[in-house]
Protein backbone atom coordinates (compact mmCIF):
# COMPACT_ATOMS: atom_id res chain seq x y z
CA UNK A 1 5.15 45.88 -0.79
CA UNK A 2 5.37 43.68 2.36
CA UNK A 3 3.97 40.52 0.76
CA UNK A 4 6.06 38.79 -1.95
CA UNK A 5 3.63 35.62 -2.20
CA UNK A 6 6.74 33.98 -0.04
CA UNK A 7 6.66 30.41 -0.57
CA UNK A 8 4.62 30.52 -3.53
CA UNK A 9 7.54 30.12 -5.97
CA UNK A 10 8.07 26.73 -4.24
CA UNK A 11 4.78 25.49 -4.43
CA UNK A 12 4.72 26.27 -8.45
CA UNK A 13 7.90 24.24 -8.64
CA UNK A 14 6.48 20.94 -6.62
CA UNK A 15 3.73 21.24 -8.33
CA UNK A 16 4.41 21.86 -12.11
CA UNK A 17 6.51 19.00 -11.71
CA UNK A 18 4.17 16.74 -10.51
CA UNK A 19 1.86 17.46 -13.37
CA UNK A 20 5.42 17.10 -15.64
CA UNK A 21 5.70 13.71 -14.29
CA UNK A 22 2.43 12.72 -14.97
CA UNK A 23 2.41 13.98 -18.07
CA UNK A 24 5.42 12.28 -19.43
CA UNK A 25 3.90 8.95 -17.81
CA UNK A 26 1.16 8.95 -20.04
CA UNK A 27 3.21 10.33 -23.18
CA UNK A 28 5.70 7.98 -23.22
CA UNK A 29 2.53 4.99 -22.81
CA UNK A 30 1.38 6.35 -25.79
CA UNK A 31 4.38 6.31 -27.80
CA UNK A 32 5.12 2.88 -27.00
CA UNK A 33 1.58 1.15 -27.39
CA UNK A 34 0.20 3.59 -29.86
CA UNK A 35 -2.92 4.14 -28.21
CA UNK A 36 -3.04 8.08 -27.37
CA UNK A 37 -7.05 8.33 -27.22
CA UNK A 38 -7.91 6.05 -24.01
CA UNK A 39 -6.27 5.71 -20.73
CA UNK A 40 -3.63 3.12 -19.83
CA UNK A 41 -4.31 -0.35 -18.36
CA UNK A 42 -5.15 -0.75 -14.79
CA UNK A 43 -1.57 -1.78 -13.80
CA UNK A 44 -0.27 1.17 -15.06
CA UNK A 45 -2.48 3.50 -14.16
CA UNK A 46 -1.97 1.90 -10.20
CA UNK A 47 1.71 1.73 -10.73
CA UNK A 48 1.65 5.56 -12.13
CA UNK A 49 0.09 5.88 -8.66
CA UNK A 50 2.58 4.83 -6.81
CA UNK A 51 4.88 6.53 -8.67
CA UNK A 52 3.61 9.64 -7.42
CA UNK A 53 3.42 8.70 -3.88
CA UNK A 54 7.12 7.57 -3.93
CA UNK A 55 7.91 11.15 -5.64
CA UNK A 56 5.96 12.98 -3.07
CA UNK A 57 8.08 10.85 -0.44
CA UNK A 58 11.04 11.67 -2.44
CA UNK A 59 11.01 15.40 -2.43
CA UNK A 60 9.96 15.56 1.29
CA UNK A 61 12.61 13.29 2.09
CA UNK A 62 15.31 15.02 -0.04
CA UNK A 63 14.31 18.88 0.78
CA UNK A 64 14.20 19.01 -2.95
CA UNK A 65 12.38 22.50 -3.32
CA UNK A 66 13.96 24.24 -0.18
CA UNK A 67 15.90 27.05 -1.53
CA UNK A 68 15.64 30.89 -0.94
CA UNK A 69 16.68 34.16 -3.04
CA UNK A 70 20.10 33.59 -3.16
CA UNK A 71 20.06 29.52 -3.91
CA UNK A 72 17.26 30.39 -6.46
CA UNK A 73 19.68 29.10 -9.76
CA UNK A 74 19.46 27.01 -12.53
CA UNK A 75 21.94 24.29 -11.42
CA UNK A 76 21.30 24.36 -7.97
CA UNK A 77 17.46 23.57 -9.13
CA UNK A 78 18.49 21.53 -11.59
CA UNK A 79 21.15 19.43 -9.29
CA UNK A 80 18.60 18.76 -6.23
CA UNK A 81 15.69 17.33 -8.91
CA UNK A 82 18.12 14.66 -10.57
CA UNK A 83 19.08 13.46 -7.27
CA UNK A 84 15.38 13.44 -6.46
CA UNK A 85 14.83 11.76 -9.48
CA UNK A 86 17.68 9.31 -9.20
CA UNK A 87 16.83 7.93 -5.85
CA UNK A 88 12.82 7.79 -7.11
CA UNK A 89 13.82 5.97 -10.10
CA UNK A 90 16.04 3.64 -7.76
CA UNK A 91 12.86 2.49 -5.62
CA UNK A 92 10.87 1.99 -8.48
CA UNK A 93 13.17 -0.25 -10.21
CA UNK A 94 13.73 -2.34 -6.68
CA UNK A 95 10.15 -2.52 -6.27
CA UNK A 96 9.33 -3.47 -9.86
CA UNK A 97 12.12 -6.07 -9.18
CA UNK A 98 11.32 -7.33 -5.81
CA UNK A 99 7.50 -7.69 -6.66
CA UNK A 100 8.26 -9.88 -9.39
CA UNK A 101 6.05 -7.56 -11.88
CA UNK A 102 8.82 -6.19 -14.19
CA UNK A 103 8.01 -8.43 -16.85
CA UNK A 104 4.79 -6.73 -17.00
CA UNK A 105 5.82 -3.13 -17.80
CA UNK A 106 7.26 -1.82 -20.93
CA UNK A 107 11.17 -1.12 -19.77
CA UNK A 108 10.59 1.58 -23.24
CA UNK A 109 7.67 3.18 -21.45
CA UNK A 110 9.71 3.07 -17.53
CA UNK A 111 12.79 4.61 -19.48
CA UNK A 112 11.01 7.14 -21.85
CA UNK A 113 8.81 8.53 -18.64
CA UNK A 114 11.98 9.26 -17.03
CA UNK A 115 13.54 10.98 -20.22
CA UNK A 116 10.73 12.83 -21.02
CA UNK A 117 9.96 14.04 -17.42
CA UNK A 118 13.90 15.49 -17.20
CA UNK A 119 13.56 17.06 -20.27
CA UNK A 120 10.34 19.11 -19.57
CA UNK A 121 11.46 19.70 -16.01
CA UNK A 122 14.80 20.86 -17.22
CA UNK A 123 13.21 23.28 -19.91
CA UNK A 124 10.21 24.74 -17.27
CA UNK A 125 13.14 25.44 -14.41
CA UNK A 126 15.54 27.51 -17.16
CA UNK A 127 12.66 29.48 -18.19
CA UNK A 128 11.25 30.20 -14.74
CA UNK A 129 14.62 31.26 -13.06
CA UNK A 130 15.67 33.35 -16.09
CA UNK A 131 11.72 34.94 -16.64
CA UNK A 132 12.25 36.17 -12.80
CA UNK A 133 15.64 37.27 -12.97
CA UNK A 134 14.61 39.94 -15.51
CA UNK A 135 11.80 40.52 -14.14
CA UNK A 136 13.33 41.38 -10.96
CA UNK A 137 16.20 43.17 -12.86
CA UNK A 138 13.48 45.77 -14.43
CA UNK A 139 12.40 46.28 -11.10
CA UNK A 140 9.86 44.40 -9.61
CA UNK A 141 9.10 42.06 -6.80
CA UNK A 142 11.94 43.14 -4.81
CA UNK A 143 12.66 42.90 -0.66
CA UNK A 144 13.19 46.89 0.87
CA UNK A 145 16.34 46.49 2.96
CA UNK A 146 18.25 49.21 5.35
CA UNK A 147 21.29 48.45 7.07
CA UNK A 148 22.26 49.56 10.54
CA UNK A 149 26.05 50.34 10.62
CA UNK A 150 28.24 53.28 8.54
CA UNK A 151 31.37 51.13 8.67
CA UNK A 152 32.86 49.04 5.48
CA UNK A 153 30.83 45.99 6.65
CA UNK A 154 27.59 47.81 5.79
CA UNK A 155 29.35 49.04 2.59
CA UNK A 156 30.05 45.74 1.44
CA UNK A 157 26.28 44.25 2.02
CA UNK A 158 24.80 46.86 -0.32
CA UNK A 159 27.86 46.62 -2.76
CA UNK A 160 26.71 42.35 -2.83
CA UNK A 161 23.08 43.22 -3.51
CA UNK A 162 23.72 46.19 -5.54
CA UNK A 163 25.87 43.81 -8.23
CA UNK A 164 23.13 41.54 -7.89
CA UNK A 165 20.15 42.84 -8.75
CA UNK A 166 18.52 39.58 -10.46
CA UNK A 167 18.06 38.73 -6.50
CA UNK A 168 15.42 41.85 -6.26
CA UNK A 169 16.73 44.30 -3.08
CA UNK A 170 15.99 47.82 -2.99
CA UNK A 171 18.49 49.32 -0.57
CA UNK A 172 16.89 52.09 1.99
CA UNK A 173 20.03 53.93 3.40
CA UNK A 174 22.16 53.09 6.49
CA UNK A 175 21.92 54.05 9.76
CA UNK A 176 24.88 55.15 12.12
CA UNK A 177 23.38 53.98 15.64
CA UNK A 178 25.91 55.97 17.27
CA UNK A 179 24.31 58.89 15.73
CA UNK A 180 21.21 58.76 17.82
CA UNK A 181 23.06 58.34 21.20
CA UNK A 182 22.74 54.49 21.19
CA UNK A 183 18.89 54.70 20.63
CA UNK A 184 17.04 53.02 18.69
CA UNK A 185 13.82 53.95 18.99
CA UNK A 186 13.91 55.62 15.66
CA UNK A 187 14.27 52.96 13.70
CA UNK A 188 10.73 51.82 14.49
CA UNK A 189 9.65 54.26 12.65
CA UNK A 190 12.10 54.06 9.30
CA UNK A 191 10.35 50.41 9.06
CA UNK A 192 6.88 51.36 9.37
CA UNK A 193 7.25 54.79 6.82
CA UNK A 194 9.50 52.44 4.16
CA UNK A 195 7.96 48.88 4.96
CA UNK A 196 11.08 47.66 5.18
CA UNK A 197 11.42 43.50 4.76
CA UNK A 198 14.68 43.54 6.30
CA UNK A 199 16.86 45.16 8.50
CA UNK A 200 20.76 44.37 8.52
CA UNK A 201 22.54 44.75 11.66
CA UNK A 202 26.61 45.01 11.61
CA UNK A 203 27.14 43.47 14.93
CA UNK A 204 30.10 45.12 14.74
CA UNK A 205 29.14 48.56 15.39
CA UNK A 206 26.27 47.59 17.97
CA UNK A 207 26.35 46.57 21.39
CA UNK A 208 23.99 43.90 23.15
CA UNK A 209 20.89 45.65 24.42
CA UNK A 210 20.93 47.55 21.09
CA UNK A 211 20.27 43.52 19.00
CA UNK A 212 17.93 42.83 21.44
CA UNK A 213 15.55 46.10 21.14
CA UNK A 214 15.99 45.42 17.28
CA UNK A 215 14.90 42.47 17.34
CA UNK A 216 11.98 43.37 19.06
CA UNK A 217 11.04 46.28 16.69
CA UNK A 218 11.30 43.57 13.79
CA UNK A 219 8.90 40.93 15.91
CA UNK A 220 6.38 44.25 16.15
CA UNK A 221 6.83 45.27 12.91
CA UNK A 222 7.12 41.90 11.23
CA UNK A 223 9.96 42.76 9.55
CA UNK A 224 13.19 40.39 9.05
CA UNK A 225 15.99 41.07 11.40
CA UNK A 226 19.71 40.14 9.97
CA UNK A 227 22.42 39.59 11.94
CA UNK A 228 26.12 40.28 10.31
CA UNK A 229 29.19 39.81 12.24
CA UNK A 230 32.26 40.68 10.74
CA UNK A 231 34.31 37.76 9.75
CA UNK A 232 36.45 39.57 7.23
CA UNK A 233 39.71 39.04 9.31
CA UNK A 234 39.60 34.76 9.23
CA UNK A 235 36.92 34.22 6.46
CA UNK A 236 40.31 32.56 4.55
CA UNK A 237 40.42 30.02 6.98
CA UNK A 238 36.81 28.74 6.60
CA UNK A 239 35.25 30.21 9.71
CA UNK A 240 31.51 27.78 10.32
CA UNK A 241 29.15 28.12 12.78
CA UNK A 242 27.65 25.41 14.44
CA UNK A 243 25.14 25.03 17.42
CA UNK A 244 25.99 23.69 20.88
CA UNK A 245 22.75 23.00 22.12
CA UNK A 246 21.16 26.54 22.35
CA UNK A 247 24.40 28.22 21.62
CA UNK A 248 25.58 29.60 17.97
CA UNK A 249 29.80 29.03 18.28
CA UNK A 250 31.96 30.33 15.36
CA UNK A 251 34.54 27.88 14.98
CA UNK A 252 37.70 28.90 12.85
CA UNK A 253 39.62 26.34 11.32
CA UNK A 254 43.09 26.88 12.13
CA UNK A 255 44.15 22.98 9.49
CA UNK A 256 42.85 22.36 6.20
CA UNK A 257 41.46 19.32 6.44
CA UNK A 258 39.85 19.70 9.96
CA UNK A 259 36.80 18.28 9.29
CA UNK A 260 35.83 14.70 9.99
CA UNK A 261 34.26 14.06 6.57
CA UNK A 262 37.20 15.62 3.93
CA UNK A 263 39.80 13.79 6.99
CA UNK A 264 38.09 10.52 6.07
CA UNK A 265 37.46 11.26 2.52
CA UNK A 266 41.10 12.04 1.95
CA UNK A 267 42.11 8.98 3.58
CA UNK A 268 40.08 6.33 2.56
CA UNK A 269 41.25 7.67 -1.23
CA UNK A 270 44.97 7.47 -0.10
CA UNK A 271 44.65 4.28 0.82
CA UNK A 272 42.54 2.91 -2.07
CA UNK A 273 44.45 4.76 -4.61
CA UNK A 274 48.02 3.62 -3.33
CA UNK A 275 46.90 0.10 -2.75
CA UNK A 276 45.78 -0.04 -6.18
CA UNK A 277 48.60 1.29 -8.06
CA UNK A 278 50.90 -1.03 -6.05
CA UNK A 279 49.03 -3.62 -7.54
CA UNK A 280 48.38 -3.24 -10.81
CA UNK A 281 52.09 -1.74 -11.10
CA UNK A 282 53.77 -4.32 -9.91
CA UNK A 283 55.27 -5.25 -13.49
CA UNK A 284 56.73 -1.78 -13.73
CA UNK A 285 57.99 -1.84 -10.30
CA UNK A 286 59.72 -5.08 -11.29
CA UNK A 287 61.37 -3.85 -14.37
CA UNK A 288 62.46 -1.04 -12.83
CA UNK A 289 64.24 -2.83 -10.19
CA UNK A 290 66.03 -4.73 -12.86
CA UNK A 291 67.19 -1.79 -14.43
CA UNK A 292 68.43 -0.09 -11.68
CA UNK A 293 70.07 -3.49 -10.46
CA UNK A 294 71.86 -3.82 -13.99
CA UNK A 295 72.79 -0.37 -14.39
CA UNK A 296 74.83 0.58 -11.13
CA UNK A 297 76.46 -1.04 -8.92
CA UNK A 298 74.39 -0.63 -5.42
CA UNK A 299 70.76 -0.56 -3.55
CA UNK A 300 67.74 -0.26 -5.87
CA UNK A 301 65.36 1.90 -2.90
CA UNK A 302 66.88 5.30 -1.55
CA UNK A 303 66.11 6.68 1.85
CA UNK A 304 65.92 9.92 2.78
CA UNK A 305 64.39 12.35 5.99
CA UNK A 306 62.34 14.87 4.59
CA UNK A 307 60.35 17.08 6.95
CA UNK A 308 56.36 15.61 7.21
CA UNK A 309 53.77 17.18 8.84
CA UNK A 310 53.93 19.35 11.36
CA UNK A 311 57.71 18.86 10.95
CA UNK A 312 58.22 15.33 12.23
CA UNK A 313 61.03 13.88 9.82
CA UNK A 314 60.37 10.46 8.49
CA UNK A 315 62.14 8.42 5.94
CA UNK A 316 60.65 8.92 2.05
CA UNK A 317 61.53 5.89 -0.24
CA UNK A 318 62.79 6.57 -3.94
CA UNK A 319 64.10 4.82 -6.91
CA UNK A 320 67.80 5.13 -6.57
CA UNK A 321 68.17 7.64 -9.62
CA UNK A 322 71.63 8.62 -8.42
CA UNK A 323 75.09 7.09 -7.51
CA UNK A 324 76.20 5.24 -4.47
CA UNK A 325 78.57 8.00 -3.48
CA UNK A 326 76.65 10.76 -4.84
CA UNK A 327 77.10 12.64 -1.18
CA UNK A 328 80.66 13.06 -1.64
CA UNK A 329 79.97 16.06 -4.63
CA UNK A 330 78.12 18.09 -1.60
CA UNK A 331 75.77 19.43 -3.64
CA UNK A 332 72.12 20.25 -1.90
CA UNK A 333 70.30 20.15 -5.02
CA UNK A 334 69.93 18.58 -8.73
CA UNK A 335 71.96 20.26 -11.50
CA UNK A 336 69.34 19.50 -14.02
CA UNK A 337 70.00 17.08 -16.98
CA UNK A 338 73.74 18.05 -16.67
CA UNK A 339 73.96 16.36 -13.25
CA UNK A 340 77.40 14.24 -12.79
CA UNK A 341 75.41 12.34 -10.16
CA UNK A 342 72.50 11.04 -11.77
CA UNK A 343 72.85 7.39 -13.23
CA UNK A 344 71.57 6.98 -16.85
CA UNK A 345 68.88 5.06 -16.30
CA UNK A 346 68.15 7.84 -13.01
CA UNK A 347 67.78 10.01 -15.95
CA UNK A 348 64.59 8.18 -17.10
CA UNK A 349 63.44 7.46 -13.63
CA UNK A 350 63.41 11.20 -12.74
CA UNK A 351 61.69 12.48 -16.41
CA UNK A 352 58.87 10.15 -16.15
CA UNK A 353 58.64 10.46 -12.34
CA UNK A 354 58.94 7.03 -11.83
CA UNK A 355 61.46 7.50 -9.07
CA UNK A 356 58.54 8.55 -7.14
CA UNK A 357 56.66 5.06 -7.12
CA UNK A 358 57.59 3.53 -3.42
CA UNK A 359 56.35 6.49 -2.04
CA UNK A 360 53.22 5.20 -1.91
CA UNK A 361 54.49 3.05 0.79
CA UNK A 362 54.84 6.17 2.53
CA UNK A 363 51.38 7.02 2.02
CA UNK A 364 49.79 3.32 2.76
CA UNK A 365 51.91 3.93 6.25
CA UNK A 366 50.21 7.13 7.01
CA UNK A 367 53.34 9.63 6.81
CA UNK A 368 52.04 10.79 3.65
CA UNK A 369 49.13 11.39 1.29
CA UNK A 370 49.02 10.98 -2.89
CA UNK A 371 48.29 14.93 -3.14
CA UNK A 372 49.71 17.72 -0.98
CA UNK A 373 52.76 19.90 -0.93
CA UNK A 374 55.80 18.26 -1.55
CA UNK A 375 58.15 17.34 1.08
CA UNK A 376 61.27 19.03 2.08
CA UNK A 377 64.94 18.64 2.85
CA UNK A 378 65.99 20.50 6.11
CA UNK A 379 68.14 22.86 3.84
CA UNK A 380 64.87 24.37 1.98
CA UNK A 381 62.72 24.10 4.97
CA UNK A 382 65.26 26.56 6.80
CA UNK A 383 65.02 28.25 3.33
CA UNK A 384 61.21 28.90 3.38
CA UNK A 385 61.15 29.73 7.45
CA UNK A 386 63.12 32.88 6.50
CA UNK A 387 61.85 33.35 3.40
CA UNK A 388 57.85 33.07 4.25
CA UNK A 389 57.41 31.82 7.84
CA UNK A 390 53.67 32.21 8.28
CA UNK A 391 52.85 30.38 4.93
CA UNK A 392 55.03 28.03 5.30
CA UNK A 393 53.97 27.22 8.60
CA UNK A 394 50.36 27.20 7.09
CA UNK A 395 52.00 24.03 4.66
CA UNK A 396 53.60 22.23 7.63
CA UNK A 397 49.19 21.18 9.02
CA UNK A 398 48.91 18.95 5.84
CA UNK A 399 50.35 15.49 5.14
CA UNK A 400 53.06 15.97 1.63
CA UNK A 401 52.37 14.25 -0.86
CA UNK A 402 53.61 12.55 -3.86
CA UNK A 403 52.36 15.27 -6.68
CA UNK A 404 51.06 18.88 -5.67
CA UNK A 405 50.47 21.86 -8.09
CA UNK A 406 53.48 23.45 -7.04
CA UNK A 407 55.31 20.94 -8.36
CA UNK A 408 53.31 20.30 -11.57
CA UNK A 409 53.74 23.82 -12.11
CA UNK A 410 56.90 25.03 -10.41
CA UNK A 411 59.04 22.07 -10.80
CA UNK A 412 61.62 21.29 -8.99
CA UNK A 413 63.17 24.49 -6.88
CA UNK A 414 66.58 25.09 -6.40
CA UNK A 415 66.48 28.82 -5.41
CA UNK A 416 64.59 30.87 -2.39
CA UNK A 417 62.42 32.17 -5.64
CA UNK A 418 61.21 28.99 -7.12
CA UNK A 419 60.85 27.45 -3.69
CA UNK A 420 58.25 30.59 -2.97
CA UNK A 421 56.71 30.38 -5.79
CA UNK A 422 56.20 26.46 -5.29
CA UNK A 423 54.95 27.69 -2.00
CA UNK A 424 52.17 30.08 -3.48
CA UNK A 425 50.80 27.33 -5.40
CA UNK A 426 50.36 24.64 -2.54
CA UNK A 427 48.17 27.22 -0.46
CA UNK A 428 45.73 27.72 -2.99
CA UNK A 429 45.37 23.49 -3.78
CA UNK A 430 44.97 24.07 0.64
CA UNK A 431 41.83 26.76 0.56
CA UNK A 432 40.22 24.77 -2.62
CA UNK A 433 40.63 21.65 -1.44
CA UNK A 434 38.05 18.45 -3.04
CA UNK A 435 38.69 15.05 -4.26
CA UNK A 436 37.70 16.56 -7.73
CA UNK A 437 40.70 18.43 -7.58
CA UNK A 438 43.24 15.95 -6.75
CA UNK A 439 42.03 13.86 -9.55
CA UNK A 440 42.44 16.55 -12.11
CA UNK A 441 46.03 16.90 -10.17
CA UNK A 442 47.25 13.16 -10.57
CA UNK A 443 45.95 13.50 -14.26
CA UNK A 444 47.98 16.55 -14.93
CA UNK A 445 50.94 14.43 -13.53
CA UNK A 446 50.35 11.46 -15.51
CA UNK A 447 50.54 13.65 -18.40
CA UNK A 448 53.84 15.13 -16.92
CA UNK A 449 55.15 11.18 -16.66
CA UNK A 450 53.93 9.90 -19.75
CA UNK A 451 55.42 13.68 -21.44
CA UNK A 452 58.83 12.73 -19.50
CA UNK A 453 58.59 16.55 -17.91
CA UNK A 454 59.54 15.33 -15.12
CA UNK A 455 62.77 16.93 -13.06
């Protein structure tokens, strides 16, 4: 079962929804001028035309039906064609626009094409990738795969396909190379007796000349050769491969944040986020000052060094929540609501968080960013170097910030436990890192202001 009409899926897709597109042009025509029996005016029938030219453009441009076995879902489908569709119904509209002819289209009959063509798109794609799915599940149109390699590498590839069988692999055994006295002759003839489609190789277990003669078997036997090195020991920190010229080089990254994209990203949202609540707080800054000014006898900002990334100390501004001579108690850390230090209208400032407001100076200056771990008093970084030295270490790559799940869901720590368990918390917001996420964060911490939760 060597042919599996390869491509063919993809040229069903392209083309069902060109005839999809089509179709909805002429629908929605004839629901908004009535007239289902004869074909639409010139103009539309030469702007229809051009419609499908810019789609055609569109999809080549955009890759929009390049996917394989395993990116064969519903969303991912679903999530390339509105894109597609987006940036087609962008170039229409500018054309329309530009051309001066919008006032002779329907903006109904533009709209409704759009809606309609979605719609059946949507519907055809569900159906198709859940009709194969079982179909391959009951068995048929499946790959024939061995693996090369004994070791838990090998184990884990047929484990994956073995839980997945809506992909459609038949596994064929493994084969201990080592077995055979380093030859691999053999294996020639397991792919031509099971017409094997593919042929995993644990580069692990293998040396060099034995991936070369492999690879040449698969080029005679036009069979699919797979390459698997083991990556199991640094896949946590987001090992990529990229390509120096003719050279594959696995880089591991050793930061979060290494990139140049989520280093800019990150940034550029710092900045616009901090810049903006300065702004539009600037009453409540204001009021606050009064307060604080009225209240207590003293400054109204608090300095204090805090370890930043990589360790370097800087200076984090606060609210002054606390007394003048507060020091003089020597106590390292709050006492809760029953704190002797703590000014009344402190109190306030520390349940609704709003202490924490001019440390967005600190992130406008670049010492630190609006989500990331917390940053730490020399005490309980001392604390954590004993307590969990390689994670901790692991925190000390990233900017702090002003909110962090640790703290939305830790609190503030005063023990070796909570500080841990604060710690826990930051590494995962590190290996699931997206701007999606620290918006749900700073959410969740408006609720904790607005709540008073704060500590």
């Amino acid at each position: 079962m060597r042919n599996h009409y390869s491509g063919l899926l993809t040229k069903i897709h392209l083309w069902a929804d060109v005839f999809f597109f089509n179709l909805s042009f002429l629908l929605a025509y004839a629901f908004r001028f009535d007239d289902a029996l004869n074909f639409p005016e010139s103009q539309y029938m030469n702007l229809m035309l051009l419609a499908n030219l810019v789609w055609i453009l569109t999809i080549h441009v955009f890759k929009t039906y390049a996917f394989t076995r395993l990116s064969y879902h519903f969303y991912t489908q679903l999530g390339n064609f509105i894109k597609a569709v987006l940036v087609h119904a962008a170039i229409m509209t500018t054309y329309l626009y530009l051309s001066k002819k919008g006032e002779d289209f329907s903006r109904i009959q533009f709209l409704a094409s759009y809606v309609m063509f979605v719609s059946l798109s949507s519907i055809a794609k569900a159906l198709s990738v859940t009709a194969l799915k079982t179909y391959r599940k009951a068995g048929y149109n499946y790959n024939k795969y061995a693996i090369v390699g004994k070791g838990d590498l090998a184990s884990l590839i047929r484990e994956f396909y073995g839980e997945r069988k809506e992909l459609g692999y038949r596994y064929f055994g493994m084969i201990d190379i080592n077995d055979h006295k380093g030859e691999v002759s053999y294996i020639e003839t397991l792919i031509k007796d099971k017409k094997l489609d593919y042929l995993y190789c644990c580069l692990s277990e293998m040396n060099d000349d034995q991936v070369r003669e492999v690879i040449k078997i698969g080029e005679r036997q036009k069979t699919q050769i797979r390459l698997v090195p083991d990556f199991r020991g640094f896949m946590t920190n987001m090992a990529t491969i990229e390509y120096h010229d003719m050279y594959p080089i696995i880089q591991v990254n050793t930061k979060p944040f290494s990139s140049f994209n989520e280093q800019t990203v990150k940034r550029v949202f710092d900045l616009l986020f901090s810049t903006t609540v300065m702004i539009l707080g600037a009453p409540i800054f204001f009021f606050v000052w009064i307060a604080i000014k009225i209240s207590s006898p003293g400054p109204v900002f608090f300095k204090q060094k805090r370890s930043g990334q990589w360790g370097e100390i800087f200076e984090i501004y606060k609210f002054r929540s606390m007394h003048v001579d507060a020091h003089k108690m020597g106590l390292q850390h709050s006492q809760g609501d029953n704190d002797p230090r703590i000014t009344p209208i402190g109190r306030i400032l520390r349940k609704s968080r709003l202490d924490e407001l001019p440390q967005f100076l600190n992130v406008i200056k670049g010492e630190m960013s609006v989500v990331g771990p917390r940053p730490l008093y020399k005490y309980d970084v001392d604390m954590l170097m004993e307590a969990a030295p390689h994670d901790f270490q692991r925190l000390l790559t990233v900017k702090p910030g002003i909110t962090s799940i640790g703290q939305i869901n830790v609190g503030y720590a005063d023990t070796v436990a909570k500080n841990v368990e604060r710690l826990r918390y930051d590494l995962q917001y590190l290996k699931s890192y997206s701007l999606l996420n620290d918006l749900q964060l700073i959410f969740r911490t408006v609720q904790v202001m607005v709540l008073g939760r704060g500590q």
